[in-house]
N, C-alpha and C. Protein backbone atom coordinates (compact mmCIF):
# COMPACT_ATOMS: atom_id res chain seq x y z
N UNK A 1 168.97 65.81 -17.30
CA UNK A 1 168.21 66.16 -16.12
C UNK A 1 167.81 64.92 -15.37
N UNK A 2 167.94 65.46 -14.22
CA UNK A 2 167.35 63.50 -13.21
C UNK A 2 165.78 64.16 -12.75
N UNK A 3 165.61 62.95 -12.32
CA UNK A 3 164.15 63.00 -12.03
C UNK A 3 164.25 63.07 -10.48
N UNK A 4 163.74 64.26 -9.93
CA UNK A 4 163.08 63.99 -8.53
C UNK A 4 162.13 62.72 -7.99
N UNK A 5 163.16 63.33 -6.61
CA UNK A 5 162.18 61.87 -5.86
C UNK A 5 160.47 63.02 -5.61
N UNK A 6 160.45 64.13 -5.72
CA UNK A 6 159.11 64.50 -5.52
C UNK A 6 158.33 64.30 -6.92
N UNK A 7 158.90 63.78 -8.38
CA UNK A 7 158.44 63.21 -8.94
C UNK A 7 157.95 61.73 -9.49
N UNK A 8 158.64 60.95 -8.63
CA UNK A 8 158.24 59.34 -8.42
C UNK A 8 157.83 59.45 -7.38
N UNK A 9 157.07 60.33 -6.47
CA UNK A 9 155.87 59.89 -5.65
C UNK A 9 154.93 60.50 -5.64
N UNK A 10 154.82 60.69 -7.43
CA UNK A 10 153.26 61.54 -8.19
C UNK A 10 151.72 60.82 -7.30
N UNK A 11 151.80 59.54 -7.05
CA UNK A 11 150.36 59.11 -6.94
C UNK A 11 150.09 59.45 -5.25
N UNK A 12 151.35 59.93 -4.62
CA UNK A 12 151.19 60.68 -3.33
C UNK A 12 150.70 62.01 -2.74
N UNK A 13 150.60 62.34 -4.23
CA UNK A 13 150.88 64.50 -4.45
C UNK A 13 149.79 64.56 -4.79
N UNK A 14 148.77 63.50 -5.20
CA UNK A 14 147.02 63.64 -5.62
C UNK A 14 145.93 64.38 -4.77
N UNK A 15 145.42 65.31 -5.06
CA UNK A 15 144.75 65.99 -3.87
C UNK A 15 143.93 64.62 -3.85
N UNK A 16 143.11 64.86 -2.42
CA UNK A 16 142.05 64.17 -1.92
C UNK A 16 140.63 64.74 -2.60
N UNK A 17 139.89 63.63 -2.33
CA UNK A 17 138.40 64.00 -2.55
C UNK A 17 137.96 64.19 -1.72
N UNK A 18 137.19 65.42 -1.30
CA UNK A 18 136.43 66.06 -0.36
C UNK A 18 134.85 65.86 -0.32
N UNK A 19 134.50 65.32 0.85
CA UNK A 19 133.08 64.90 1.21
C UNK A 19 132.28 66.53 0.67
N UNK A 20 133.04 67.02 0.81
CA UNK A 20 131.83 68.87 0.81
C UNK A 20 131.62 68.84 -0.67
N UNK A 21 132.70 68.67 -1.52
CA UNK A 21 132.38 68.75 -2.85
C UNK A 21 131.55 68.00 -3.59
N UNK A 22 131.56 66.67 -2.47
CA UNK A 22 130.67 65.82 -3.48
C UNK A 22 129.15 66.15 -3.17
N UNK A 23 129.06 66.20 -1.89
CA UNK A 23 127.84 67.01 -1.66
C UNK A 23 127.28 67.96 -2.53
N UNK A 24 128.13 68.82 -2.86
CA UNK A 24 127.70 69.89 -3.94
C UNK A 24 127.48 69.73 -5.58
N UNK A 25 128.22 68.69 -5.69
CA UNK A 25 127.65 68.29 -6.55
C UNK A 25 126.97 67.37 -6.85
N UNK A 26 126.31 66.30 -5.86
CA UNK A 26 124.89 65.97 -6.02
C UNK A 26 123.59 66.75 -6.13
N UNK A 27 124.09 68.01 -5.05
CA UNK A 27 123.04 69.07 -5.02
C UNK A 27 122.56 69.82 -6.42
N UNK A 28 124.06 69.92 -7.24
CA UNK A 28 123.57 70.79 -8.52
C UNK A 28 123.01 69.88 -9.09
N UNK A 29 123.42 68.63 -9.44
CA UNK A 29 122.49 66.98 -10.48
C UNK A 29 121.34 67.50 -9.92
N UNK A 30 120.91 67.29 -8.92
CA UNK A 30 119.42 67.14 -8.33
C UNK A 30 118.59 68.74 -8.70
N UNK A 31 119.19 69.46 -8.99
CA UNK A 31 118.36 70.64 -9.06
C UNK A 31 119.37 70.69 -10.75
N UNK A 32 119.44 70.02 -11.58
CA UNK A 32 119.22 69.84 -12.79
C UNK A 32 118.37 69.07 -13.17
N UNK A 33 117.92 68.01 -12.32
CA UNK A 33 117.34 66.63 -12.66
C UNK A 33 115.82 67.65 -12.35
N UNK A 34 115.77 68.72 -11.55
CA UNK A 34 114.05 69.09 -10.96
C UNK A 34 114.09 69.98 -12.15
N UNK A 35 114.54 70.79 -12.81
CA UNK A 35 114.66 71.81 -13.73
C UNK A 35 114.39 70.48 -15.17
N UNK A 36 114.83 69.48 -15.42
CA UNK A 36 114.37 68.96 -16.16
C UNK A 36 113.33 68.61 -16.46
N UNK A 37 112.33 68.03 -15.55
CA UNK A 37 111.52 67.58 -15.05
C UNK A 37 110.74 66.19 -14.08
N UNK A 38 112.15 66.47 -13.56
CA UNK A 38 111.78 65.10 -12.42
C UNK A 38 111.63 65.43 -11.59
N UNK A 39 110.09 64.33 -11.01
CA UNK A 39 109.44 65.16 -9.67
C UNK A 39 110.40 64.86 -8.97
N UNK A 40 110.09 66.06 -7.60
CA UNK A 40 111.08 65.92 -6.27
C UNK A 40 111.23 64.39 -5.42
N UNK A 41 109.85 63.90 -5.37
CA UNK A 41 109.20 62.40 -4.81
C UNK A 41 110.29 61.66 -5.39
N UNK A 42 110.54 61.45 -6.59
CA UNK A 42 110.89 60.16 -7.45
C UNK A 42 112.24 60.67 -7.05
N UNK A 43 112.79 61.91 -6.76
CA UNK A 43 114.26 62.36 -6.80
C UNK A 43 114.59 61.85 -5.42
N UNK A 44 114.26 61.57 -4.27
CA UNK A 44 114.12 61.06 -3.20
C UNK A 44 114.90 59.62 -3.15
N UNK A 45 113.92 58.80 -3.74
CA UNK A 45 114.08 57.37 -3.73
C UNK A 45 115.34 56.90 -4.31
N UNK A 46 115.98 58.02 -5.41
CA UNK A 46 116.92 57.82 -5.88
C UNK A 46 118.55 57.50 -5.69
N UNK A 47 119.30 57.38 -5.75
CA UNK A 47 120.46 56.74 -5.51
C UNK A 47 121.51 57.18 -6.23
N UNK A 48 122.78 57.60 -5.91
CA UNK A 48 123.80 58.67 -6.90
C UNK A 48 123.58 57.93 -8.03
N UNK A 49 123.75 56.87 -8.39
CA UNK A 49 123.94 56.22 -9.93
C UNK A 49 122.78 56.20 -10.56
N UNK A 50 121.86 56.27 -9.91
CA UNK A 50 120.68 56.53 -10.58
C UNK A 50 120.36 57.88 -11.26
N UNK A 51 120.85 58.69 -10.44
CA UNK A 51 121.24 60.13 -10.07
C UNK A 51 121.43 60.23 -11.96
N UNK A 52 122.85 60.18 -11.84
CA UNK A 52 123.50 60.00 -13.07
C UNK A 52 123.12 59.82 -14.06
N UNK A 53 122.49 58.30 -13.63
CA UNK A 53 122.38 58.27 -15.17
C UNK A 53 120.75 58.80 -15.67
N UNK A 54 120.29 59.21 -14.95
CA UNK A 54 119.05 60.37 -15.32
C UNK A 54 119.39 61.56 -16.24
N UNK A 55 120.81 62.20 -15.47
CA UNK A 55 121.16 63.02 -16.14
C UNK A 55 121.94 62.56 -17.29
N UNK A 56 122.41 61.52 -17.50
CA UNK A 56 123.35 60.96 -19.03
C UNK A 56 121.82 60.94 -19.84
N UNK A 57 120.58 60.94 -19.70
CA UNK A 57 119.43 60.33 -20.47
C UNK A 57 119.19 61.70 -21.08
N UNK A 58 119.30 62.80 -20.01
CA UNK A 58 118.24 63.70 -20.40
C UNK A 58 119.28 64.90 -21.07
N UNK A 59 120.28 64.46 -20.60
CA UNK A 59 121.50 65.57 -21.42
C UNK A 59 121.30 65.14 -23.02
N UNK A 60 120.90 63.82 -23.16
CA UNK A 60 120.94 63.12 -24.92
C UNK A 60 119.81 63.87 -25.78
C-alpha cells in the first residue's frame, strides 16, 4: 500500500482551536474553582495559569 499525499500533510488536517471553546472552558474552571471555594473577588484578579493551577491543587 502507498501512502497518500493526504497522509503526509497530517499536521495540515489538525482542526483549529477555537476562541469560543476556550472561553467555555475557562467559564466551567471558574465555576469549579467558586463551587470549591474560591471567592469570586480573588477569582477576578486571576490569570488562566493561575486559573489552573488552583484547580490542579484542589482536584489533589
Amino acid at each position: 500500500m502507498r501512502i497518500r499525499r493526504a497522509m503526509r500533510k497530517k499536521p495540515l488536517r489538525r482542526p483549529v482551536k477555537k476562541p469560543r471553546l476556550k472561553r467555555q472552558r475557562m467559564a466551567q474552571q471558574k465555576k469549579r474553582l467558586v463551587a470549591a471555594g474560591v471567592s469570586e473577588d480573588k477569582l477576578i484578579h486571576m490569570n488562566t495559569k493561575e486559573i489552573r493551577a488552583a484547580i490542579r491543587e484542589n482536584r489533589a
